[in-house]
Protein backbone atom coordinates (compact mmCIF):
# COMPACT_ATOMS: atom_id res chain seq x y z
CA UNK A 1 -4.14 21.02 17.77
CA UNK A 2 -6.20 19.63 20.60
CA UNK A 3 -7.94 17.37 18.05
CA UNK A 4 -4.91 15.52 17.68
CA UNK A 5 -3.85 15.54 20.95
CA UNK A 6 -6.96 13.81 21.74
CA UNK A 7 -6.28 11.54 18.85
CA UNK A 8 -3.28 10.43 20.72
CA UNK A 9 -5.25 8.64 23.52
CA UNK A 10 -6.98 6.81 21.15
CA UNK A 11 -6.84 2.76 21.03
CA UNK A 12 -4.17 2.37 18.67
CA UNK A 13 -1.57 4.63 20.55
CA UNK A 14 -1.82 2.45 23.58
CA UNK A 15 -1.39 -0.40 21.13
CA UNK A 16 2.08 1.30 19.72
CA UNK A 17 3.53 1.58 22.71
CA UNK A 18 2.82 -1.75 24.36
CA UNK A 19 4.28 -3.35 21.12
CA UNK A 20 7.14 -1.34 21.68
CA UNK A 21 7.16 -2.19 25.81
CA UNK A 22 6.51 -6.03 24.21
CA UNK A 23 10.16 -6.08 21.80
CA UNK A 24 12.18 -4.87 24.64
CA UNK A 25 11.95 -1.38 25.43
CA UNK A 26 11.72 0.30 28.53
CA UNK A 27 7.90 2.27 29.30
CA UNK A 28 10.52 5.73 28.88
CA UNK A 29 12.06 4.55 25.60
CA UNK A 30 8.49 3.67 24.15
CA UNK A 31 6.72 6.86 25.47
CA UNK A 32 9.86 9.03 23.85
CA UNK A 33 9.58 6.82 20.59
CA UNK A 34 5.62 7.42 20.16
CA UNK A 35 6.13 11.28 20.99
CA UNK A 36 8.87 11.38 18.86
CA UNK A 37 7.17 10.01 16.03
CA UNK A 38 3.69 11.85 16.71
CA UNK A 39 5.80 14.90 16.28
CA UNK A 40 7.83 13.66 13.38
CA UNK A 41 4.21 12.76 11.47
CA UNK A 42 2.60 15.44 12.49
CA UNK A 43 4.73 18.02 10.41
CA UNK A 44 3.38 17.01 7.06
CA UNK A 45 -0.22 16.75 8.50
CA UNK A 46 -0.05 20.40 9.78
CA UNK A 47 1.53 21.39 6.56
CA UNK A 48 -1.38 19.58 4.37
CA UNK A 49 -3.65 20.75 6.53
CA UNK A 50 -2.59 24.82 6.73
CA UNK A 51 -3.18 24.70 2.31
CA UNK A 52 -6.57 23.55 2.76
CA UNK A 53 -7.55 25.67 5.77
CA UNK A 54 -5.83 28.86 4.02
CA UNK A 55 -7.22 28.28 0.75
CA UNK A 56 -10.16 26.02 1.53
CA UNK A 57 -9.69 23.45 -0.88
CA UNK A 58 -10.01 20.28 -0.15
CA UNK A 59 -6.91 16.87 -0.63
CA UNK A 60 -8.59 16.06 -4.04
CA UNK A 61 -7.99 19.75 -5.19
CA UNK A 62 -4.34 19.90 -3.52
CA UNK A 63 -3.07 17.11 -5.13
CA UNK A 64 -4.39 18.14 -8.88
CA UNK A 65 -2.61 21.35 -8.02
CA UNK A 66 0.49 19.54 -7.08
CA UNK A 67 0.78 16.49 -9.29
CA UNK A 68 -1.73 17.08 -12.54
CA UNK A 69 -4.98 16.25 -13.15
CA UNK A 70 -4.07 12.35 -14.49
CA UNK A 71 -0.94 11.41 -11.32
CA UNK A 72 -3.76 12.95 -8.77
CA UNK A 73 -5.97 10.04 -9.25
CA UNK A 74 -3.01 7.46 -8.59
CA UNK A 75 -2.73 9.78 -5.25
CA UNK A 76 -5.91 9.75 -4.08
CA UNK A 77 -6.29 5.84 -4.94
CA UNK A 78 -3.51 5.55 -2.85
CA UNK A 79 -5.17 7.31 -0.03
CA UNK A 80 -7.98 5.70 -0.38
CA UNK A 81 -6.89 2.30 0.09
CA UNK A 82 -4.73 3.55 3.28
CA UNK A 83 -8.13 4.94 4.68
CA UNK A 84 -9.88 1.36 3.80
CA UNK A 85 -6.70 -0.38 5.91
CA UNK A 86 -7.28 2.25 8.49
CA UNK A 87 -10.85 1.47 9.00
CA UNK A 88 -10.28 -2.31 8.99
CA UNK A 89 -8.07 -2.21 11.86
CA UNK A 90 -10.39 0.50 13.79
CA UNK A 91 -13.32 -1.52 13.12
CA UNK A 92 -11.11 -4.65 14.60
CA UNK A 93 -10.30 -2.39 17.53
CA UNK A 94 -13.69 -1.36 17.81
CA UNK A 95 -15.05 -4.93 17.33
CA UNK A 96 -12.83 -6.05 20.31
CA UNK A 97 -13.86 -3.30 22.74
CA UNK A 98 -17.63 -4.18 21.94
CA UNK A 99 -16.48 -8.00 22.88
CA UNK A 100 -14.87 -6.92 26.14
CA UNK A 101 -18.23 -4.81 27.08
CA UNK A 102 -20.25 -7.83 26.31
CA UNK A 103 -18.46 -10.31 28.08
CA UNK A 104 -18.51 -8.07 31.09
CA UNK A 105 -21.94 -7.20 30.88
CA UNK A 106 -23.13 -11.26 29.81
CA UNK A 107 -20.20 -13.61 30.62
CA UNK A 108 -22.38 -16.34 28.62
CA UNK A 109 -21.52 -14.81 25.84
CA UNK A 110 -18.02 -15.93 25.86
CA UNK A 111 -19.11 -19.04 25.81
CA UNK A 112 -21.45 -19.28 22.83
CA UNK A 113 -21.09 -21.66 20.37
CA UNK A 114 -18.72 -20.81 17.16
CA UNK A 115 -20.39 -21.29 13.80
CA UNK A 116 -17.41 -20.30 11.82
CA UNK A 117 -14.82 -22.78 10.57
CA UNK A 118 -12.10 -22.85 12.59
CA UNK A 119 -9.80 -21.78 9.54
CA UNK A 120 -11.58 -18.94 8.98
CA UNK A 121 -9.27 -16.69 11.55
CA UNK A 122 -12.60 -15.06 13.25
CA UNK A 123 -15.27 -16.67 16.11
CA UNK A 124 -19.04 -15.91 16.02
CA UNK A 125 -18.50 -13.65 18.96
CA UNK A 126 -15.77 -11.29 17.15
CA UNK A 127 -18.90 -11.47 13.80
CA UNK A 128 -21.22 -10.21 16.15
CA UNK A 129 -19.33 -7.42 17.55
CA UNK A 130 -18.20 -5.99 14.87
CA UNK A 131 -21.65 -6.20 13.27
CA UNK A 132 -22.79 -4.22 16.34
CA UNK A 133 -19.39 -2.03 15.85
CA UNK A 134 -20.32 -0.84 12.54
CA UNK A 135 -23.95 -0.50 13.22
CA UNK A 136 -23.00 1.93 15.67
CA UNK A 137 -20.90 3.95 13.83
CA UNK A 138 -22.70 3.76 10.18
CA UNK A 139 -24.57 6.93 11.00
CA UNK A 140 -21.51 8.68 11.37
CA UNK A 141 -20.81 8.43 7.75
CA UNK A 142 -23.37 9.87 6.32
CA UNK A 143 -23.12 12.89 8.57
CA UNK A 144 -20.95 15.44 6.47
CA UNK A 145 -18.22 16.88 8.16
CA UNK A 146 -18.94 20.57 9.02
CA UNK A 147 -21.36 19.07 10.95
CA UNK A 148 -19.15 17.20 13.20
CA UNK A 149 -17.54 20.22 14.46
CA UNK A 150 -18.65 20.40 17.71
CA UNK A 151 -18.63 16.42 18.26
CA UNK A 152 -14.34 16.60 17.63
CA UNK A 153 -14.49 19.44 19.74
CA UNK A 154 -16.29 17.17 22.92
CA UNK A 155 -13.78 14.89 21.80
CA UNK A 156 -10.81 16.94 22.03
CA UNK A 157 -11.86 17.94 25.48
CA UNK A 158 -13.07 14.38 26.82
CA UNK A 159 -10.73 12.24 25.39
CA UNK A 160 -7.29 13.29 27.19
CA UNK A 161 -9.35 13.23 30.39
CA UNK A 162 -10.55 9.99 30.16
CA UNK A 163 -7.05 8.99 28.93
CA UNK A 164 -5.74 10.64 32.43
CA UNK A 165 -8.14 8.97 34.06
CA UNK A 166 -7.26 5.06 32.78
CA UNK A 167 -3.72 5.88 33.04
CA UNK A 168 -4.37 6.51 37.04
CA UNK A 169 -6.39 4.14 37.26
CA UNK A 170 -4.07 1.70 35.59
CA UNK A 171 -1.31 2.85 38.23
CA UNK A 172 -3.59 2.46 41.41
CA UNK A 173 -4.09 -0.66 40.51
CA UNK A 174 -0.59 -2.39 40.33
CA UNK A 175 0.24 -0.39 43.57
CA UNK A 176 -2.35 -2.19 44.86
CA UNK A 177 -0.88 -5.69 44.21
């Protein structure tokens, strides 16, 4: 449970509700329209995940069980191409954060010269970042997950505290304006 609570303060959270606060709602109608939702998703995933923890079988094995050995591939080719639009936008998120770190850290690098075409949607800077992005996290991968245990579990503990600790910090500073 506390692993997805912590998921919850991650990057793309903040992101759902500010899009929310963006079309019109009120901070109180998008915080009870993210929790309402987490809770709504989070049924199935808690459900998935109780077969696999009770039986220890993995989604591969679940979903021959459930659909057949043939429809169980179209299932996990569809979850595979949701986890490769998943990472994309994490690696964009995590791209970005690396450009606001180096900007702060070396303003010069704002201003560095774009080799890209212009059409091409992307700058130098945002190449470079996420270059850095995925350099940083490439380890990760090949780190099996057993063995991560005790890194979600660090997570789970740091993560809502650090999300406490932007959202007063976020609050001291427009009192201060």
């Amino acid at each position: 449970a506390m692993y997805w609570i912590s998921d919850d303060f991650s990057l793309s959270m903040f992101e759902s509700a500010s899009s929310l606060m963006e079309v019109g709602l009120s901070w109180k109608m998008a915080i009870a329209c993210v929790t309402i939702a987490q809770f709504i998703t989070s049924l199935p995933i808690v459900a998935n995940g109780m077969v696999g923890s009770k039986y220890k079988i993995g989604f591969a094995i679940q979903s021959r069980a459930v659909f057949g050995w043939h429809f169980s591939k179209v299932i996990i080719l569809m979850r595979m191409i949701v986890s490769i639009f998943w990472y994309a936008i994490q690696a964009y998120n995590g791209a970005s954060c690396i450009y606001a770190m180096t900007v702060a850290i070396w303003p010069s690098f704002k201003t560095l010269k774009n080799q890209l075409p212009e059409d091409s949607d992307t700058s130098t800077q945002m190449m470079i970042c996420f270059f850095i992005y995925f350099i940083v996290v490439l380890p990760f991968f090949f780190v099996p997950m057993c063995h991560l245990k005790h890194f979600f579990t660090l997570k789970s503990i740091v993560t809502p505290i650090v999300g406490f600790g932007i959202m007063g910090w976020c609050i001291q500073a427009v009192k201060d304006k």
